[in-house]
C-alpha atoms as a PDB file:
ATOM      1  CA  UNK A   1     110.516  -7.657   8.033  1.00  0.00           C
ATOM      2  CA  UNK A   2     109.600  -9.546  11.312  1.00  0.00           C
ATOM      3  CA  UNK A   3     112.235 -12.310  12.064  1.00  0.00           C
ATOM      4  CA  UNK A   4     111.989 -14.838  15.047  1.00  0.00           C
ATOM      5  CA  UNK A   5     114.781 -16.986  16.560  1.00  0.00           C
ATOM      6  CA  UNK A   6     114.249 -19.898  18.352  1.00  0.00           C
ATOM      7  CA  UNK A   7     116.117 -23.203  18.775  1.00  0.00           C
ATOM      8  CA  UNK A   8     114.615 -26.651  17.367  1.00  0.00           C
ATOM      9  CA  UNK A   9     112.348 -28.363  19.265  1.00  0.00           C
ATOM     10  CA  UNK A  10     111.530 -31.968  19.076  1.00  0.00           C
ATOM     11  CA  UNK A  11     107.380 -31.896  18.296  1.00  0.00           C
ATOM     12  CA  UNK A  12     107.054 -28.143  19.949  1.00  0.00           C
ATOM     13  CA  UNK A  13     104.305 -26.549  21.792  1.00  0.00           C
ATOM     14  CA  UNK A  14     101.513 -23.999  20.501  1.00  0.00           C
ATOM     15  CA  UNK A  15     103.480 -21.145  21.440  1.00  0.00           C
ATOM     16  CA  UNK A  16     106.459 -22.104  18.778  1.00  0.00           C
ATOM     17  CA  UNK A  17     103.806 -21.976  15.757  1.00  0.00           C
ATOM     18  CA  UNK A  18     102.154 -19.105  16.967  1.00  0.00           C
ATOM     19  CA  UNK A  19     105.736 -17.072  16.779  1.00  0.00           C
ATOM     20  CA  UNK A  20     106.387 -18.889  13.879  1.00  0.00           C
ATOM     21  CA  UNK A  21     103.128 -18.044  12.118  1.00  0.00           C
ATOM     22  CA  UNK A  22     103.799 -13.877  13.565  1.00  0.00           C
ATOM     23  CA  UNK A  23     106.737 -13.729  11.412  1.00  0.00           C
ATOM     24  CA  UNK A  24     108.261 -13.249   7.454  1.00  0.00           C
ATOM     25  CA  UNK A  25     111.459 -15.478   8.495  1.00  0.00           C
ATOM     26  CA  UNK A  26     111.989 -17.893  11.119  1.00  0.00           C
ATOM     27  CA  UNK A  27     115.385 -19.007  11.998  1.00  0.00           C
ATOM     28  CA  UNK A  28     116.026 -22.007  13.585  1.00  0.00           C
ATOM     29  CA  UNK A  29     119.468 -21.553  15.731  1.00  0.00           C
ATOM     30  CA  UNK A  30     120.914 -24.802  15.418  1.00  0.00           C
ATOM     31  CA  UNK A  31     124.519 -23.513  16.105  1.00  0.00           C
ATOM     32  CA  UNK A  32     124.287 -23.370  19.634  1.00  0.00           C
ATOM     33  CA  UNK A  33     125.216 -25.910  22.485  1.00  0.00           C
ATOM     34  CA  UNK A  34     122.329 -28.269  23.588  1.00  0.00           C
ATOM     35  CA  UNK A  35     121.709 -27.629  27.365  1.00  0.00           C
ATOM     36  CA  UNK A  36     120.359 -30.751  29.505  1.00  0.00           C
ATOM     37  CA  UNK A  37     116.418 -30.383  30.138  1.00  0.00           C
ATOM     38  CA  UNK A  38     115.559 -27.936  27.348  1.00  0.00           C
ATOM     39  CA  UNK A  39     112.735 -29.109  24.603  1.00  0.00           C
ATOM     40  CA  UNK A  40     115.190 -29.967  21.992  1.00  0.00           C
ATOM     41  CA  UNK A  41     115.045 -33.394  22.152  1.00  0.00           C
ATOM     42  CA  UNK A  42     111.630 -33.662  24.440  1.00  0.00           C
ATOM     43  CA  UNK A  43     108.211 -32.332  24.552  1.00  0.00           C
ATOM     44  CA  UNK A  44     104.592 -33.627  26.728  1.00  0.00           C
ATOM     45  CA  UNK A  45     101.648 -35.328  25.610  1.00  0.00           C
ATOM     46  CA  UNK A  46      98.117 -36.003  27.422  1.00  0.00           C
ATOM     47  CA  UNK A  47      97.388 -39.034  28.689  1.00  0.00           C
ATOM     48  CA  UNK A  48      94.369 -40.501  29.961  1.00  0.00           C
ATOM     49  CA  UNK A  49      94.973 -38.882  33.384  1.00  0.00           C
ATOM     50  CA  UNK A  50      97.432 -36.222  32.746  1.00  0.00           C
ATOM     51  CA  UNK A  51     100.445 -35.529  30.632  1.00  0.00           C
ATOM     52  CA  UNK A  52     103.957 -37.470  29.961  1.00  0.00           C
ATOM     53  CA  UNK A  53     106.959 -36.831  28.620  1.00  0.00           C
ATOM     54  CA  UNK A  54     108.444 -38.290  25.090  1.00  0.00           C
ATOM     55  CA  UNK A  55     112.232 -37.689  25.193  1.00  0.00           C
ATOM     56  CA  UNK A  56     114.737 -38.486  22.801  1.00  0.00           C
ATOM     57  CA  UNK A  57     118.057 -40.238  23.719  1.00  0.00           C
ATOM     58  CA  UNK A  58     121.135 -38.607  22.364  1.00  0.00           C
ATOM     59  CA  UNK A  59     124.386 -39.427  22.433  1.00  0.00           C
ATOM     60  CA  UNK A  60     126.292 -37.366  25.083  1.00  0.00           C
ATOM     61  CA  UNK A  61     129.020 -39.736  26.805  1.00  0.00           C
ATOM     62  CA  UNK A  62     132.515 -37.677  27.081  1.00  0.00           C
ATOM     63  CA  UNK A  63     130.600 -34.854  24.578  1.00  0.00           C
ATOM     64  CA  UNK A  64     129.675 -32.365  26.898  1.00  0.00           C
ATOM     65  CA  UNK A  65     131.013 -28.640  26.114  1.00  0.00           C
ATOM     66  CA  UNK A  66     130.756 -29.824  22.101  1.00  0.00           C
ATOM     67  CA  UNK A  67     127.264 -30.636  21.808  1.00  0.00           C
ATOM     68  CA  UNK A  68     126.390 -28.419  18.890  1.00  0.00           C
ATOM     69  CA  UNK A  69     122.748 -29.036  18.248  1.00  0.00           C
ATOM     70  CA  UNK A  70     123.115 -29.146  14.989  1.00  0.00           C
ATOM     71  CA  UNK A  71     125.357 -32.166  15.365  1.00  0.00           C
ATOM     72  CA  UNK A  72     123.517 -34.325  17.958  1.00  0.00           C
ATOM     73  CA  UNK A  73     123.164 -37.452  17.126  1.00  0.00           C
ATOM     74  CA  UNK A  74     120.709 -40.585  18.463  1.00  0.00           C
ATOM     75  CA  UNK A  75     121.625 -43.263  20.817  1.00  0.00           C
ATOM     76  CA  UNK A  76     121.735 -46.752  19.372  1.00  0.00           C
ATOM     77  CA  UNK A  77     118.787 -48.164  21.101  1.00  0.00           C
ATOM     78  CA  UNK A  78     115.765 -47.991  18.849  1.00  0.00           C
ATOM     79  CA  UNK A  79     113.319 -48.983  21.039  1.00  0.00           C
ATOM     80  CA  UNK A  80     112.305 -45.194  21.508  1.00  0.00           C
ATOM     81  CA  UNK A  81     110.725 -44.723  18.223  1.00  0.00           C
ATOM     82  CA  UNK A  82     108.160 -47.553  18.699  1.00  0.00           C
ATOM     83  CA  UNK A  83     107.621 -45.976  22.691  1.00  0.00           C
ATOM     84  CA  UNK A  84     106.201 -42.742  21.058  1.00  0.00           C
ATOM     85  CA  UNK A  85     104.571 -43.829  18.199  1.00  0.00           C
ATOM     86  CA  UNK A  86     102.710 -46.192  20.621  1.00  0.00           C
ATOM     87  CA  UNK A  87     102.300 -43.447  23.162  1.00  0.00           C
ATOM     88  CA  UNK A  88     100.664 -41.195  20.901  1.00  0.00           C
ATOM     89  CA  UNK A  89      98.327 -43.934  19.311  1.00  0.00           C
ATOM     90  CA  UNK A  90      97.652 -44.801  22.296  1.00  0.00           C
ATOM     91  CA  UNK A  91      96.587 -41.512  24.067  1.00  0.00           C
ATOM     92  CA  UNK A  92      95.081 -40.279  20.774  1.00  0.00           C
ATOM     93  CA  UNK A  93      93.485 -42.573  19.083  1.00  0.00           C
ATOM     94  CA  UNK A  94      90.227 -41.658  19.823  1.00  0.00           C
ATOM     95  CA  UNK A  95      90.836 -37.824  19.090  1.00  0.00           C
ATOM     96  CA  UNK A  96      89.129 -36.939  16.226  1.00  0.00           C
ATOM     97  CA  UNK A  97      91.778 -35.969  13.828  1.00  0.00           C
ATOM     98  CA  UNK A  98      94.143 -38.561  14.604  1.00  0.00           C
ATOM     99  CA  UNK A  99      93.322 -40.915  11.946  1.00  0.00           C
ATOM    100  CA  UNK A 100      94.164 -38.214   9.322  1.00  0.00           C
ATOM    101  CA  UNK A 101      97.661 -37.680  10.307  1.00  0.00           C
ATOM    102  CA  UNK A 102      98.627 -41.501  11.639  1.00  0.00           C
ATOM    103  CA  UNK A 103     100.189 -42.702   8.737  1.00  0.00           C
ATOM    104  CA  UNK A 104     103.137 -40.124   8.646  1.00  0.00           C
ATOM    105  CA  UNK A 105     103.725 -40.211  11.864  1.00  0.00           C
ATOM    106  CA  UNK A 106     103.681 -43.988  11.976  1.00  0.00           C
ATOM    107  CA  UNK A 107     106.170 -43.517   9.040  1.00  0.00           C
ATOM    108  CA  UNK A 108     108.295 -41.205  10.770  1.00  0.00           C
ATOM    109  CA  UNK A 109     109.085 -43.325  14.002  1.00  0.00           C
ATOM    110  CA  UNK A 110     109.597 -46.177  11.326  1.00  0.00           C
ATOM    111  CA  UNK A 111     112.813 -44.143   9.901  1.00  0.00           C
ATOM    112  CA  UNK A 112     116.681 -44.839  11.288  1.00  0.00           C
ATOM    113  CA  UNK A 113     116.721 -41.477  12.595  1.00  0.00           C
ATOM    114  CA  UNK A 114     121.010 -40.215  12.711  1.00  0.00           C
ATOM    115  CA  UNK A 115     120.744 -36.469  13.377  1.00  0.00           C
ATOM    116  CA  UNK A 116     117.989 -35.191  16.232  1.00  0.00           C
ATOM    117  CA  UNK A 117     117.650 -32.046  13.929  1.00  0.00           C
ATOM    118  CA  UNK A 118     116.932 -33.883  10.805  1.00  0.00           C
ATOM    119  CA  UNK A 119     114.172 -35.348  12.938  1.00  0.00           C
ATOM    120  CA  UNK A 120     113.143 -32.266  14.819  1.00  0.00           C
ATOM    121  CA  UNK A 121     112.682 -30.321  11.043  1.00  0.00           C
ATOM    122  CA  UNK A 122     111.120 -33.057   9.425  1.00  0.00           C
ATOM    123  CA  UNK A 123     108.323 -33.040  12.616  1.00  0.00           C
ATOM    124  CA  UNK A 124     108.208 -29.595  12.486  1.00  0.00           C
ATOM    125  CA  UNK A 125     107.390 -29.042   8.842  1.00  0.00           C
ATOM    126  CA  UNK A 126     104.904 -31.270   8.688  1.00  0.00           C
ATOM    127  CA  UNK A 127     102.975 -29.249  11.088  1.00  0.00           C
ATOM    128  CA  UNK A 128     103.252 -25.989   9.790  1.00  0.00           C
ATOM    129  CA  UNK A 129     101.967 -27.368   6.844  1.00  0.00           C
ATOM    130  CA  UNK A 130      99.329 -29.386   8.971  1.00  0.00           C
ATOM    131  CA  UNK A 131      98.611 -26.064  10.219  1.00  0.00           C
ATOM    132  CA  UNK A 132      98.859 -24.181   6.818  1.00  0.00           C
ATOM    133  CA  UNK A 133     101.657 -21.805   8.457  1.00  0.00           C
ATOM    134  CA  UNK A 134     103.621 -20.721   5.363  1.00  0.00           C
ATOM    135  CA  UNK A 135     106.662 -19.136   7.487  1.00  0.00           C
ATOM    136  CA  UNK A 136     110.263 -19.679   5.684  1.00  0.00           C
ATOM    137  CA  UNK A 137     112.419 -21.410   7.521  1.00  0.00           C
ATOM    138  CA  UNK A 138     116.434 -20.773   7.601  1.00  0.00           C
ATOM    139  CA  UNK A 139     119.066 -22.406   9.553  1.00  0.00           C
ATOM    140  CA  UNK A 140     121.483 -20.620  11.896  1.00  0.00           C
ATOM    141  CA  UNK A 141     124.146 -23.382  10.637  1.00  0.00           C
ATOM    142  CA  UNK A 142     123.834 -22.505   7.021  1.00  0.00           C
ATOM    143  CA  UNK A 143     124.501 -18.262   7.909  1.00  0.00           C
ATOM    144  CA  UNK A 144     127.599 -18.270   9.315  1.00  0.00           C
ATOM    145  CA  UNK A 145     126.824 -15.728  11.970  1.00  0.00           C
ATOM    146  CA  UNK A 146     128.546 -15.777  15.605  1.00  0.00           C
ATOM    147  CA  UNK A 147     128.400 -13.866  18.948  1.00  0.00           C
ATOM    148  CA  UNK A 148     126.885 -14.507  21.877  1.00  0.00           C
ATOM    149  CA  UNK A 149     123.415 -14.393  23.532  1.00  0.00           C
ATOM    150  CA  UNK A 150     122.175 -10.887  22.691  1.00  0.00           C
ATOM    151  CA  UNK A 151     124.551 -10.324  19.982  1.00  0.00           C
ATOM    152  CA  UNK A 152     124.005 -13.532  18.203  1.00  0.00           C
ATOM    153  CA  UNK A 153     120.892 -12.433  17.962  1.00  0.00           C
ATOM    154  CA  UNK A 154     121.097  -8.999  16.645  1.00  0.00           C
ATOM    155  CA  UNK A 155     123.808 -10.445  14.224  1.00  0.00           C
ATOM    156  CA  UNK A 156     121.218 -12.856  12.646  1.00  0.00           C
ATOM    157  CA  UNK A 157     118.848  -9.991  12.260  1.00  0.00           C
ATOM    158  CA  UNK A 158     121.402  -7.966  10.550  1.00  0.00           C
ATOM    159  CA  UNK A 159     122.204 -10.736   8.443  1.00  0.00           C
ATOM    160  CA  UNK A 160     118.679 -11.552   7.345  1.00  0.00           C
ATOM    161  CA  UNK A 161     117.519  -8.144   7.017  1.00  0.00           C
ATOM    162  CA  UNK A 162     114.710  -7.996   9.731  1.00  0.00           C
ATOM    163  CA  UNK A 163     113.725  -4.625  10.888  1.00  0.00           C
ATOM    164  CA  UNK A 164     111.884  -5.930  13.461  1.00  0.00           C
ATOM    165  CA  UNK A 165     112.296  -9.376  16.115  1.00  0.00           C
ATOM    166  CA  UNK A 166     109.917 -10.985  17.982  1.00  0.00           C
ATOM    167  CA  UNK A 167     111.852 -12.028  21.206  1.00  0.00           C
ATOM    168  CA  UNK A 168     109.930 -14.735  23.535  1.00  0.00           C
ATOM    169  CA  UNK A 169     108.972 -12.956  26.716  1.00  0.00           C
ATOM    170  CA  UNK A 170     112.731 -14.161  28.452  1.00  0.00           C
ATOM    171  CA  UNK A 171     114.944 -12.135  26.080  1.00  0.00           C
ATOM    172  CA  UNK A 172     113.849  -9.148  28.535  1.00  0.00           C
ATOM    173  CA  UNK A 173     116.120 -11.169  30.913  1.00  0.00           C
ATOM    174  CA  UNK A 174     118.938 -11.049  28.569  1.00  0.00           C
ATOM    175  CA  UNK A 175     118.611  -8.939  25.066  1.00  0.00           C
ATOM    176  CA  UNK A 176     120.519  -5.591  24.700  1.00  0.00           C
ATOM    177  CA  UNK A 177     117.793  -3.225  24.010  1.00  0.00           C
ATOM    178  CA  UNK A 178     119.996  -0.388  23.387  1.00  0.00           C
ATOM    179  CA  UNK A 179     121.854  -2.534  21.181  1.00  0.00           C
ATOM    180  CA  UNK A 180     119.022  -3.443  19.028  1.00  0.00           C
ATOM    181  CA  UNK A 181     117.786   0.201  18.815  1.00  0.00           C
ATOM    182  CA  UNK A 182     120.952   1.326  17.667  1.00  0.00           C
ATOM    183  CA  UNK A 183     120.909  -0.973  14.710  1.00  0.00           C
ATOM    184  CA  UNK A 184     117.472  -0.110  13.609  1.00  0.00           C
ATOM    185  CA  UNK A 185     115.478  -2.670  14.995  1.00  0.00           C
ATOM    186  CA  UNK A 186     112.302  -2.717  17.078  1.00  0.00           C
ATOM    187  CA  UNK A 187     112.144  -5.531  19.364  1.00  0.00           C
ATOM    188  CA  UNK A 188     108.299  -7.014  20.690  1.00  0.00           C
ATOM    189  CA  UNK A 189     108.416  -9.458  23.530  1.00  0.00           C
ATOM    190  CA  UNK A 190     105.839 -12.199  22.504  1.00  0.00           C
ATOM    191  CA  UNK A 191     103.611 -13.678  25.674  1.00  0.00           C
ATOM    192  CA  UNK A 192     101.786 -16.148  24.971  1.00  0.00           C
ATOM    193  CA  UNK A 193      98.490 -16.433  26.415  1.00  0.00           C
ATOM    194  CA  UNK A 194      97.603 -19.855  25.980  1.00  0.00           C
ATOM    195  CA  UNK A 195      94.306 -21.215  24.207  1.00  0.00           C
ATOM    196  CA  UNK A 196      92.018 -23.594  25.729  1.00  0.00           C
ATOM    197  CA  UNK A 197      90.409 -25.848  24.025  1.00  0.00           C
ATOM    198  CA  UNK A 198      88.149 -29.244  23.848  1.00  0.00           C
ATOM    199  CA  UNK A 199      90.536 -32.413  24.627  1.00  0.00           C
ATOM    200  CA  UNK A 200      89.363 -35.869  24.634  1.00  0.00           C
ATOM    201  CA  UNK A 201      90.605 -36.070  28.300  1.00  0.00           C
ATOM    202  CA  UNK A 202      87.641 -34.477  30.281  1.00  0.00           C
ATOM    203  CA  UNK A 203      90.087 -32.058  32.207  1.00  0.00           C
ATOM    204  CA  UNK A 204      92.034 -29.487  29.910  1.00  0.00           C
ATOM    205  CA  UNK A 205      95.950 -29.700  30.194  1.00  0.00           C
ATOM    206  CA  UNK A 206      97.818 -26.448  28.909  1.00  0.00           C
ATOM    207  CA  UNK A 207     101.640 -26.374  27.326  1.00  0.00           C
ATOM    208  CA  UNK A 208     101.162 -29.790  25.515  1.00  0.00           C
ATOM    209  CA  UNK A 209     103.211 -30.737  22.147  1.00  0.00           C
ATOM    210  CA  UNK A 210     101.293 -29.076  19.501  1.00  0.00           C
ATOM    211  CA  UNK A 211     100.241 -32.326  18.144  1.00  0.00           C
ATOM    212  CA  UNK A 212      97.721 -32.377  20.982  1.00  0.00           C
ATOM    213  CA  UNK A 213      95.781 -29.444  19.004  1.00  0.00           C
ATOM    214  CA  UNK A 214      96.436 -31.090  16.058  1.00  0.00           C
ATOM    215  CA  UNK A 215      94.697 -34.526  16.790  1.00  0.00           C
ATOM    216  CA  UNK A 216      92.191 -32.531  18.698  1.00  0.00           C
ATOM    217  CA  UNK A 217      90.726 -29.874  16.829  1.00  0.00           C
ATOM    218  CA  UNK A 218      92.186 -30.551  13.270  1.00  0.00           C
ATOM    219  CA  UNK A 219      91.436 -27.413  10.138  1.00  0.00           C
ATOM    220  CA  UNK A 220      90.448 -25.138  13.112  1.00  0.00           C
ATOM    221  CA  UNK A 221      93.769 -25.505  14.999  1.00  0.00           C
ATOM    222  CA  UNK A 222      95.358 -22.299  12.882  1.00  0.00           C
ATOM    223  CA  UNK A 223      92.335 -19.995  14.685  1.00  0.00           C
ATOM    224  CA  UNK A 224      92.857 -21.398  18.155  1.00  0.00           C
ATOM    225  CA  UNK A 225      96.815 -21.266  17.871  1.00  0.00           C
ATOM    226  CA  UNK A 226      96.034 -17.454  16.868  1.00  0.00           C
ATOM    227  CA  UNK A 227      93.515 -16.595  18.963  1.00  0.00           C
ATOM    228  CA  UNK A 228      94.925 -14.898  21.838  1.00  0.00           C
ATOM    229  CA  UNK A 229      98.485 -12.726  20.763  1.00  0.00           C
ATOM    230  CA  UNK A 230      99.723 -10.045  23.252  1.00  0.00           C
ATOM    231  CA  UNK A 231     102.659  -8.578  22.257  1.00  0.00           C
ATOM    232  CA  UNK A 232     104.424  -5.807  24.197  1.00  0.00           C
ATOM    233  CA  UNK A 233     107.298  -3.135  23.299  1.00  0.00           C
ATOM    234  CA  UNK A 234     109.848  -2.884  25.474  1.00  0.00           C
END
């Protein structure tokens, strides 16, 4: 069984789906602490002439060393909700599989968002099913699993059964190979060669929110997300 780990990401990048769509199990490791400047609460768009970010305020004020993800919470201000739903009807609206997918989206910034995971799974879902990706999904909250780093990681794929992870191409930075072999399971380092494909915007802008295939290319976005997998043993 192929598992893959990766924290939640707030409207996540082709390379996300792809590992998610490699996979029997996915596990989203929301037990963790949030680190400033990762994609958990942020993720880029095109734009007429080039790319922007959309990030999510979170509450963080005398919080830092407990900012589980799991339990981040939104700031007050709402005004962020109508900033990306107009961003994205903005910069999209003439893509041509926008229209198709407006209305939830429109829906979604219209909801008193608590919880940036709640958010961040309800975004997600929607487009692995947009993308007809029919990977389980399990959170890292709900296993009751600890360690650290490398041995967090084994310990989930121990307690989900996998015989076999599919690490992004960092864990050769960090993952005990020795550690993993010893329990049985093979790990593959996933790079991600990146697809390109036709944007409204006449130049083409790589390591956008997946939503930019999405709106872009529509029922053929499974076969570009897939197209190009190189996996490598360690």
């Amino acid at each position: 069984m192929i598992l893959s780990i990766n924290q939640p990401a707030y409207l996540p990048w082709l390379g996300y789906f792809q590992r998610i769509a490699r996979s029997d199990l996915h596990v989203i490791l929301d037990h963790v602490q949030f680190e400033k400047n990762s994609m958990v609460n942020r993720n880029r768009i095109r734009t007429h002439d080039g790319w922007c970010w959309l990030t999510v305020p979170i509450k963080t004020r005398h919080r830092f060393g407990d900012l589980v993800i799991h339990r981040l919470t939104l700031a007050d201000d709402p005004r962020w909700r109508r900033k990306h739903w107009d961003s994205l009807r903005f910069n999209y609206a003439k893509a041509p599989y926008f229209a198709e997918h407006a209305g939830f989206f429109e829906a979604s910034y219209q909801r008193d968002w608590q919880y940036l995971i709640d958010l961040n799974l309800h975004l997600t879902r929607y487009l692995l099913d947009a993308f007809a990706i029919n990977t389980p999904l399990l959170r890292s909250s709900q296993l009751m699993v600890d360690g650290e780093k490398s041995q967090l990681l084994l310990n989930l794929c121990r307690s989900c059964g996998a015989d076999r992870y599919l690490s992004g191409p960092f864990g050769r930075d960090y993952l005990d190979l020795d550690a993993f072999s010893a329990a049985g399971i093979q790990v593959e380092f996933d790079d991600y060669q990146h697809p390109r494909y036709t944007q409204i915007q006449s130049r083409f802008e790589p390591y956008m929110s997946a939503v930019d295939l999405l709106f872009n290319q529509g029922p053929a976005s499974l076969k570009i997300l897939l197209a190009q997998i190189h996996s490598k043993a360690p």
